[in-house]
Protein backbone atom coordinates (compact mmCIF):
# COMPACT_ATOMS: atom_id res chain seq x y z
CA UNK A 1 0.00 0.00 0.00
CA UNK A 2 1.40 3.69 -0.79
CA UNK A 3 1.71 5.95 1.82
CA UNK A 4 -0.90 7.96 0.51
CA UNK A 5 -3.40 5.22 1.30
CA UNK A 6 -1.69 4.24 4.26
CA UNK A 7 -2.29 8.56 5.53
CA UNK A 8 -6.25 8.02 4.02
CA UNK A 9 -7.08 4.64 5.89
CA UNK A 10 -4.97 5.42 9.07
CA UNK A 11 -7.13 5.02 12.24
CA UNK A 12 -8.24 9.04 12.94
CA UNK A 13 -7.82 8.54 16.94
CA UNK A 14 -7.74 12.20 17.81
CA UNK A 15 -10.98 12.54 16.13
CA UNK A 16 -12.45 9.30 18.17
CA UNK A 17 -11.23 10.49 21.56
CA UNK A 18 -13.07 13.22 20.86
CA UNK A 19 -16.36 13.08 18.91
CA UNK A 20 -16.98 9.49 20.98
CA UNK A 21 -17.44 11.57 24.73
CA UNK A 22 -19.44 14.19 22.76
CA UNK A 23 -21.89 11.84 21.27
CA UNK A 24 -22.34 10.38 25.10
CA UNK A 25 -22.72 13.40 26.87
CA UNK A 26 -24.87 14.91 24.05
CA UNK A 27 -27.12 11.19 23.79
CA UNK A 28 -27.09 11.48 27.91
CA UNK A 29 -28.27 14.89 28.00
CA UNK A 30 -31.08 14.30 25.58
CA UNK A 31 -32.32 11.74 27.57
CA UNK A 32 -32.25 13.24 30.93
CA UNK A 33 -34.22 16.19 28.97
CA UNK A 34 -36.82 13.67 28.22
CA UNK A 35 -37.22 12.50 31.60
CA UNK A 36 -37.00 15.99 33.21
CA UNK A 37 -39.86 17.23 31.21
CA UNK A 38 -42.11 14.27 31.46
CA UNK A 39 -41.87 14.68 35.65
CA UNK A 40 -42.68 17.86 35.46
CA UNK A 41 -45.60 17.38 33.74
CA UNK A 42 -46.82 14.20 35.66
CA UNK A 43 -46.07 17.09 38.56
CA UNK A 44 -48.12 19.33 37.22
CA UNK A 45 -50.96 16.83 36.63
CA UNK A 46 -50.85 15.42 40.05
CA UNK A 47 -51.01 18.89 41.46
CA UNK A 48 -53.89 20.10 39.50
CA UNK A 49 -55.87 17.07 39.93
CA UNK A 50 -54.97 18.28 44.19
CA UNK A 51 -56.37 21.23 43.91
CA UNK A 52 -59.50 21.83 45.70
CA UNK A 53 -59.85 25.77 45.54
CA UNK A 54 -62.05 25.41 42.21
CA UNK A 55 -63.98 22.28 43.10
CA UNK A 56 -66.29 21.69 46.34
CA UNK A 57 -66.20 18.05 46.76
CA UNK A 58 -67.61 15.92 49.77
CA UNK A 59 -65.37 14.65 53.05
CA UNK A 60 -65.08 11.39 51.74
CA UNK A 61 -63.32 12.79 48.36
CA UNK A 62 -60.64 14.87 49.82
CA UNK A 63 -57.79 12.83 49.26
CA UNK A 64 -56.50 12.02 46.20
CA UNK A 65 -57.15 8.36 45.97
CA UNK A 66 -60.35 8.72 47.10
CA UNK A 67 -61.14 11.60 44.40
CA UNK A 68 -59.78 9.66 41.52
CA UNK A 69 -61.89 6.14 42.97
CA UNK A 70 -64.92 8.63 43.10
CA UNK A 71 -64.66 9.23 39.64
CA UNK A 72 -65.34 6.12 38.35
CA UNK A 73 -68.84 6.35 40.06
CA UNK A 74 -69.80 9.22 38.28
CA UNK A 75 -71.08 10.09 34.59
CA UNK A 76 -70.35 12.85 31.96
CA UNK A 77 -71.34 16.24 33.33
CA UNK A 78 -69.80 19.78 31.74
CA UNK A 79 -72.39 21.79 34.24
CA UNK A 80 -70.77 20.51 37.36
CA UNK A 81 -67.69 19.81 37.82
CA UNK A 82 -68.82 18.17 41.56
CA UNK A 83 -70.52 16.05 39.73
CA UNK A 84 -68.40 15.20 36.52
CA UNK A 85 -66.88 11.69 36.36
CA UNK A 86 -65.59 9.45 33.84
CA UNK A 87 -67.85 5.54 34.58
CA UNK A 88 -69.02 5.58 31.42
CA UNK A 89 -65.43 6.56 29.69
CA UNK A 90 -63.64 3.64 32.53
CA UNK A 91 -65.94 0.61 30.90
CA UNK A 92 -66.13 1.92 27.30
CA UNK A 93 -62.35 1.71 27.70
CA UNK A 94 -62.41 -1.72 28.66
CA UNK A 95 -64.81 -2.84 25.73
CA UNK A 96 -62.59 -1.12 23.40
CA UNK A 97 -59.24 -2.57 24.85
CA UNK A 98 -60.98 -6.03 25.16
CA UNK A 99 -62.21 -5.70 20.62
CA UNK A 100 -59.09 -4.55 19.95
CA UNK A 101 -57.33 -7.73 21.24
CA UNK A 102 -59.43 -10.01 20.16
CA UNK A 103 -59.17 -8.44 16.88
CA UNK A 104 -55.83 -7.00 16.08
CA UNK A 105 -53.47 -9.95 18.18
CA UNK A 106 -54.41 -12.62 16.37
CA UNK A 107 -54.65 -11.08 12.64
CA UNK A 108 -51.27 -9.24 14.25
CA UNK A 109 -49.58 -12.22 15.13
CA UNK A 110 -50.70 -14.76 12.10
CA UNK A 111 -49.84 -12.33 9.16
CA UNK A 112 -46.13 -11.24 10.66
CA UNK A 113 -45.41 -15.19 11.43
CA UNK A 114 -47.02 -15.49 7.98
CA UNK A 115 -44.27 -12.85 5.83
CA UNK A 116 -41.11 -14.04 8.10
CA UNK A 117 -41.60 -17.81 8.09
CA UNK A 118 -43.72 -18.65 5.13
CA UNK A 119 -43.91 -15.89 2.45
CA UNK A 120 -41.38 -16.59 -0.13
CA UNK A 121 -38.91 -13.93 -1.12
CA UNK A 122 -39.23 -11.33 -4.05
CA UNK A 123 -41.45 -8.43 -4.68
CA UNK A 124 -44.60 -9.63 -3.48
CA UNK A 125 -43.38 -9.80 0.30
CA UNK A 126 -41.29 -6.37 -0.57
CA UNK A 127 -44.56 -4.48 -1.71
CA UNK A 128 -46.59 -5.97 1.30
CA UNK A 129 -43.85 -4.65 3.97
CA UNK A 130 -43.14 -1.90 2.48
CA UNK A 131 -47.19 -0.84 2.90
CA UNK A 132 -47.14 -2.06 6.78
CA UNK A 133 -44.24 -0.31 7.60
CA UNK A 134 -45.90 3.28 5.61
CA UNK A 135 -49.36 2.33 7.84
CA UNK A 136 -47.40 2.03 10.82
CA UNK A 137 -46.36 6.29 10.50
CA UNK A 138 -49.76 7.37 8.99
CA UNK A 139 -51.36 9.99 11.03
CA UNK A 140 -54.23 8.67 13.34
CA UNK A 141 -56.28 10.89 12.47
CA UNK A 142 -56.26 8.81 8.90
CA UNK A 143 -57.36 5.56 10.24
CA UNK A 144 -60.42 7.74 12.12
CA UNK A 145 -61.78 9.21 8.49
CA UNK A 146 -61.16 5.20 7.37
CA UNK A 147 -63.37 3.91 10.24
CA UNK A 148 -66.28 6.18 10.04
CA UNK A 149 -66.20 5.43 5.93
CA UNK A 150 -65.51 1.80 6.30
CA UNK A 151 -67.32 0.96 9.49
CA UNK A 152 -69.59 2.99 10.77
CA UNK A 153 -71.24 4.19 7.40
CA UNK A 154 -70.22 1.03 5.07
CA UNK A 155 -69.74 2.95 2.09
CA UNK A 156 -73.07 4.09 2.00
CA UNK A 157 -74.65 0.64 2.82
CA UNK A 158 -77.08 0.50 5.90
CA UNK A 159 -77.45 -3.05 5.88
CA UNK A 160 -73.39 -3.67 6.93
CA UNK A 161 -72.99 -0.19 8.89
CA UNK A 162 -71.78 -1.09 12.18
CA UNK A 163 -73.15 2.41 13.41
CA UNK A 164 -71.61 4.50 16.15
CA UNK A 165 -71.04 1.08 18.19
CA UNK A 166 -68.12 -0.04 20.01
CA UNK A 167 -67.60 -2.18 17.06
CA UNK A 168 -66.94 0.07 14.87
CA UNK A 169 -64.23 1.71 17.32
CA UNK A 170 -62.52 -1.56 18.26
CA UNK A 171 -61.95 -2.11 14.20
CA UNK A 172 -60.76 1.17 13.83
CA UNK A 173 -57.99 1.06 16.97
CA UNK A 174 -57.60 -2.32 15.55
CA UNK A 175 -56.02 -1.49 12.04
CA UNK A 176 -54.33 1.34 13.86
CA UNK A 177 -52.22 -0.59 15.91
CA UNK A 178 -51.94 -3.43 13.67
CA UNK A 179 -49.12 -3.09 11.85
CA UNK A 180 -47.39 -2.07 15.55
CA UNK A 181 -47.68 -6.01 16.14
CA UNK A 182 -47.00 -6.98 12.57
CA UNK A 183 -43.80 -5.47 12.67
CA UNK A 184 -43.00 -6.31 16.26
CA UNK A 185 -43.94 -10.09 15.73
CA UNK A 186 -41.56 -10.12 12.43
CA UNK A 187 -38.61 -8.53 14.71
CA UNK A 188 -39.13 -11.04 17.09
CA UNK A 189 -39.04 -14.05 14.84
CA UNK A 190 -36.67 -13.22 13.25
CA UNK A 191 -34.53 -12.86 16.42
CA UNK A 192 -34.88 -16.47 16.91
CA UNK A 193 -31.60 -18.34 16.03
CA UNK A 194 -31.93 -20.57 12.94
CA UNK A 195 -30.34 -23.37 14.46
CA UNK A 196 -33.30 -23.99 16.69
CA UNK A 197 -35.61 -24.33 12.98
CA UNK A 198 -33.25 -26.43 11.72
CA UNK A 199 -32.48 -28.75 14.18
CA UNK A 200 -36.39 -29.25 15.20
CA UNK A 201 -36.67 -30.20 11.13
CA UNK A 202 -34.00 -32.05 11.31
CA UNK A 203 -35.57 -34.30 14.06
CA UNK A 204 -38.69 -35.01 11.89
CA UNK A 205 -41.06 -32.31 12.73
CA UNK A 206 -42.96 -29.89 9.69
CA UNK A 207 -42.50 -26.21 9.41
CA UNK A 208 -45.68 -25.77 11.07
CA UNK A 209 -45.07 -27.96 14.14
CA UNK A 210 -41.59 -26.32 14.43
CA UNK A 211 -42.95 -22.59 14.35
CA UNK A 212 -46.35 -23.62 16.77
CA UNK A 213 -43.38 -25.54 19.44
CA UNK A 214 -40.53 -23.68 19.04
CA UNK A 215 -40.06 -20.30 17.20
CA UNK A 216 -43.47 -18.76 18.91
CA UNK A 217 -42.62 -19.90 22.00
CA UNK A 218 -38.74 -18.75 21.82
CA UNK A 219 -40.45 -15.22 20.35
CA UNK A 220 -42.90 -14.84 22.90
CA UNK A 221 -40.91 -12.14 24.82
CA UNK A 222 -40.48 -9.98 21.59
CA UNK A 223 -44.14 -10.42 20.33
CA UNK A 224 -45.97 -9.50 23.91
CA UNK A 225 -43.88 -6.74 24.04
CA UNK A 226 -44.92 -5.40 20.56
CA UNK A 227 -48.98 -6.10 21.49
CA UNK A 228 -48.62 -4.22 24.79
CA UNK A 229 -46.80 -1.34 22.80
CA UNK A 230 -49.64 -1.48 20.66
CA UNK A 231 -52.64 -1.94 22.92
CA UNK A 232 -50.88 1.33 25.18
CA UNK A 233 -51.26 3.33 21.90
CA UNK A 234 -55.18 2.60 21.39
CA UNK A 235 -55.80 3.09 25.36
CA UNK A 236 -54.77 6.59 24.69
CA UNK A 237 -56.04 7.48 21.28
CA UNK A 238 -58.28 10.63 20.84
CA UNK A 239 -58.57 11.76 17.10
CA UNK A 240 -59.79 8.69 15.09
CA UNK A 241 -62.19 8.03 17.99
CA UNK A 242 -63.61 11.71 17.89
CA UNK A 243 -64.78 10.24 14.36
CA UNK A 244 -66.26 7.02 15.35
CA UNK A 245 -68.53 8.17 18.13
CA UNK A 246 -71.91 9.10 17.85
CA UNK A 247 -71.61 12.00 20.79
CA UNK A 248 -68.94 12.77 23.79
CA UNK A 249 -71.34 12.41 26.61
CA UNK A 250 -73.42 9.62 27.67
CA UNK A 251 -75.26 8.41 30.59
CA UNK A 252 -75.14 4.74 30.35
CA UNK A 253 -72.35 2.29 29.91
CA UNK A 254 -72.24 -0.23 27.29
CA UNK A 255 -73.06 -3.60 28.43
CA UNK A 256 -72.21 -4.71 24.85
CA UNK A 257 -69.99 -4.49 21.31
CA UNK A 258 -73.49 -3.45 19.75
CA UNK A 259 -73.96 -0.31 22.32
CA UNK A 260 -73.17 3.19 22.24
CA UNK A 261 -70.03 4.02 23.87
CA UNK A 262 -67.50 7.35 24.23
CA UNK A 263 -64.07 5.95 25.62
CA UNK A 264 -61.58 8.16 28.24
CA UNK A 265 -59.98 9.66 26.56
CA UNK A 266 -62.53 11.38 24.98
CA UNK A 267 -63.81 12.42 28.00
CA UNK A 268 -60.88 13.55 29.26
CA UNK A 269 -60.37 16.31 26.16
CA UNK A 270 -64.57 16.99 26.52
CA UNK A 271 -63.22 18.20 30.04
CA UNK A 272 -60.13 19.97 29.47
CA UNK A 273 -61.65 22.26 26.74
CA UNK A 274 -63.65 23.35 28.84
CA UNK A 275 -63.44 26.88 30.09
CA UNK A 276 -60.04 27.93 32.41
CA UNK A 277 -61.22 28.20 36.44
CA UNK A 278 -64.25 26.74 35.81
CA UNK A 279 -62.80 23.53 37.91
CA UNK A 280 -63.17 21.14 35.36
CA UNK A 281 -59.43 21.06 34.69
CA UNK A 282 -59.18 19.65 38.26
CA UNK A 283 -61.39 16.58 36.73
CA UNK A 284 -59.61 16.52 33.56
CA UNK A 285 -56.36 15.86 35.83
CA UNK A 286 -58.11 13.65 37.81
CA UNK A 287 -59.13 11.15 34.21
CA UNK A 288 -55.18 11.43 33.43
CA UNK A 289 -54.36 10.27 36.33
CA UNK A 290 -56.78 7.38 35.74
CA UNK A 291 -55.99 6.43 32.50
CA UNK A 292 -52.33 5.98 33.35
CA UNK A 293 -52.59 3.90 36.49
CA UNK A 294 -55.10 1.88 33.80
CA UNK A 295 -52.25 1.94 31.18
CA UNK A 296 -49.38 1.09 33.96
CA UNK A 297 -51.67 -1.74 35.21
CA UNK A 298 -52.23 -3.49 31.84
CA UNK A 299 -48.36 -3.14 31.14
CA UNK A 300 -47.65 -4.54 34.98
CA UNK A 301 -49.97 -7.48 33.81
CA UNK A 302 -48.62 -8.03 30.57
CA UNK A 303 -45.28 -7.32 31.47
CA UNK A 304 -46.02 -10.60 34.15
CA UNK A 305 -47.26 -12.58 31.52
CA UNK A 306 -44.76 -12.39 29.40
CA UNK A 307 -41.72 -12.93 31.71
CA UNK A 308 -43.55 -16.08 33.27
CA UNK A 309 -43.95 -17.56 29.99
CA UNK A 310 -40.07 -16.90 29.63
CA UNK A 311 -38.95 -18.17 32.83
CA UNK A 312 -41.03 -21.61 31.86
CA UNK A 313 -39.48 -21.66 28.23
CA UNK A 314 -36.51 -21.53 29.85
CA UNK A 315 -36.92 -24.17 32.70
């Protein structure tokens, strides 16, 4: 080599020593940014949902626990803010969270084991990923003018409109977060070593009996962590909903995928538009705090699933 290219290729050292600690302390500062701003805004949620200047509540709901328990208890109300609660938002949640999985895991789950362990290569499996990973940034708001055409009007056919029902929101959170789990399932497949494929066909057994046995199993991890990703995303979805729902008040639960519902985070931003001092922020506070000890509790639970069904893959 001429020692020209031996002066281009040489090892730039000074440069390393340098730019490396930069890109750390920059990459560490970034974060702590992150973190910094997101407790002071949990702080300033928690505070507001304290405040009891604006809002005369009963003995019972002067703590905080108690005042976010009491709101569960009540319905929609934009006169009083005594009175304003969130029941029907807390079980409409629940419906929608409970359509959504039954919907968008399995389709999930089956079409990314479908692309990484059975769809052959070329331009037919290019074009299809190529689409899921473009759904996966389109804006919500999207998906929200695609489930009122699609589901809740049919294209102009009554006889197939689902209506304003929780049906037609679970469908439309469903396709939202559905190519979340796609993706998420493929990156966790594919994260399985080979070996373990090839020595389970080698003993006898058929592609299909070596991905039900071993790949899902060895993927599990990767794949529940993709659905709860996803299933966080539609617990706190606003704008396609605002499209699916018939109004942002009601009175009654749904008992039913066929019923009426308006989920809580809807009522949440019915609340918060409200005017400033009228004491409805205090409530809107109060439904944050709600829907994220909801959200932390389904990630506790699925965060428990999924390492138990690792620690008994492993033993």
């Amino acid at each position: 080599m001429s020692r020209a290219a031996e002066g281009l290729y040489r090892p730039h050292r000074w440069g390393r020593s340098v730019a490396g600690p930069l890109f750390a302390t920059a990459c560490f500062l970034a974060t702590l940014t992150g973190v910094v701003v997101l407790v002071v805004l949990l702080g300033s949620v928690v505070v507001t949902a304290m405040r009891r200047d604006t809002v005369t509540l009963p003995e019972g709901e002067r703590g905080l626990w108690p005042y976010l328990t009491s709101l569960l208890t009540k319905t929609h109300d934009v006169l009083s803010p005594e009175l304003a609660g969130y029941h029907v938002g807390f079980w409409s949640t629940l419906w929608l969270l409970a359509m959504v999985a039954l919907f968008a895991v399995p389709v999930g789950v089956g079409g990314g084991t479908y692309l990484e362990e059975y769809a052959p290569e070329g331009r037919y499996r290019n074009i299809i990923q190529t689409n899921i990973a473009n759904l996966a940034g389109v804006p919500s708001i999207v998906y929200g003018i695609l489930g009122l055409v699609a589901f809740v009007q049919a294209f102009g056919m009554n006889g197939l409109a689902l209506g304003y029902t929780v049906w037609a929101g679970a469908l439309t959170l469903g396709l939202l977060v559905l190519p979340v789990i796609v993706i998420a399932t493929q990156e966790a497949l594919r994260a399985v070593p080979r070996s373990l494929r090839h020595a389970s066909l080698a003993l006898g057994a058929n592609r299909w009996q070596t991905i039900r046995d071993h790949v899902l199993p060895s993927a599990l991890p990767g794949i529940m962590t993709g659905v709860i990703l996803a299933l966080s995303r539609a617990i706190g979805e606003t704008a396609p909903l605002l499209m699916v729902i018939a109004a942002t008040s009601l009175l009654d639960a749904p008992r039913g995928p066929g019923d009426d519902y308006v989920p809580l985070s809807v009522e949440i931003y019915d609340y918060a538009k409200q005017p400033v001092g009228s004491g409805f922020e205090v409530v809107a506070a109060g439904g944050i705090l709600v829907l994220l000890v909801a959200l932390l509790s389904m990630n506790a639970i699925a965060i428990f699933i999924r390492d138990h069904a690792s620690r008994g893959r492993r033993t």
